[in-house]
Protein backbone atom coordinates (compact mmCIF):
# COMPACT_ATOMS: atom_id res chain seq x y z
CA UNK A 1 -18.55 17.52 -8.12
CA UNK A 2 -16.85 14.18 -8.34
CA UNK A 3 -17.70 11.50 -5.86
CA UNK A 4 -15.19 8.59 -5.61
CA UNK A 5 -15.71 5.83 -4.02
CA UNK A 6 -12.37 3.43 -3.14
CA UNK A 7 -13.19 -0.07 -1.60
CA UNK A 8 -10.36 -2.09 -0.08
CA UNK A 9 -10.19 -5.63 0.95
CA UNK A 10 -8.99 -5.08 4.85
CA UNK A 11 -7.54 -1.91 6.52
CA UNK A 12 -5.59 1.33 5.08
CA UNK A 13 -3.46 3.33 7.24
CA UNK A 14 -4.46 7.38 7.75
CA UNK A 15 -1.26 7.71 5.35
CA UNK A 16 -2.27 5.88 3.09
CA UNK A 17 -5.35 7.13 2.78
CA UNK A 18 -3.92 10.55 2.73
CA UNK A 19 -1.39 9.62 -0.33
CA UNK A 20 -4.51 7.97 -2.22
CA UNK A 21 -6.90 11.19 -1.59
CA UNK A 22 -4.34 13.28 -3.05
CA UNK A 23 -3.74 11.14 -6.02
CA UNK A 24 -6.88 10.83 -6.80
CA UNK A 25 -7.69 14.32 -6.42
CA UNK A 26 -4.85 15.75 -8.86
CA UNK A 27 -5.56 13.11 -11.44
CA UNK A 28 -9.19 14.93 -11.42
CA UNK A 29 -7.67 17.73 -11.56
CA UNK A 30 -5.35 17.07 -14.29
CA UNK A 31 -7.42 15.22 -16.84
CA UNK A 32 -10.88 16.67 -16.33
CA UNK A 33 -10.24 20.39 -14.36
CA UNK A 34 -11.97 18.86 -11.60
CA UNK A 35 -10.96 21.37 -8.37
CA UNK A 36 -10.17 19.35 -5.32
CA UNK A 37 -11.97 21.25 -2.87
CA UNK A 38 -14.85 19.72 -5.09
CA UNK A 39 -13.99 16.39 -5.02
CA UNK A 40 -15.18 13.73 -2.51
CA UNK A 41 -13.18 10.51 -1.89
CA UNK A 42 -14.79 7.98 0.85
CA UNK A 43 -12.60 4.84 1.69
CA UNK A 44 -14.49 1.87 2.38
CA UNK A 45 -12.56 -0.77 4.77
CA UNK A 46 -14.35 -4.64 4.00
CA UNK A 47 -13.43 -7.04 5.96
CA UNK A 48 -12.36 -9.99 4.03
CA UNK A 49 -14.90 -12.26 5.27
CA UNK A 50 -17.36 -10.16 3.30
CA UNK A 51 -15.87 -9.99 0.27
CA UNK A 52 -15.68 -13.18 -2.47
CA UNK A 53 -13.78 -13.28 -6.26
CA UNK A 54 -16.20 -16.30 -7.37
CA UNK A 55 -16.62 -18.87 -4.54
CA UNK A 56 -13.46 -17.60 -2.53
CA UNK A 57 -13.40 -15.84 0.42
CA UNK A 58 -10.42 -13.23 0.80
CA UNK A 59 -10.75 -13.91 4.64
């Protein structure tokens, strides 16, 4: 059961998150015969306040 876990500096759209999910979910499927009713994809949204490359902000 593959758990995937897809962090994003600000907001995704539904569609996009859609297009990404199923992506992700044939690439499983395709290179190790993952099934995609097994796989779980969570999107996490950070605001860019909370998230730093070094000492820089993003927001």
């Amino acid at each position: 059961m593959p758990y995937v876990n897809v962090k994003v500096v600000g907001k995704l759209t539904k569609e996009q998150k859609r297009k990404i999910s199923k992506d992700i979910s044939e690439s499983l499927l395709t290179h190790a015969q993952k099934p995609k009713d097994h796989t779980y994809i969570v999107f996490e949204e950070v605001a860019g306040e909370n998230w730093a490359k070094g000492d820089q902000l993003f927001g």
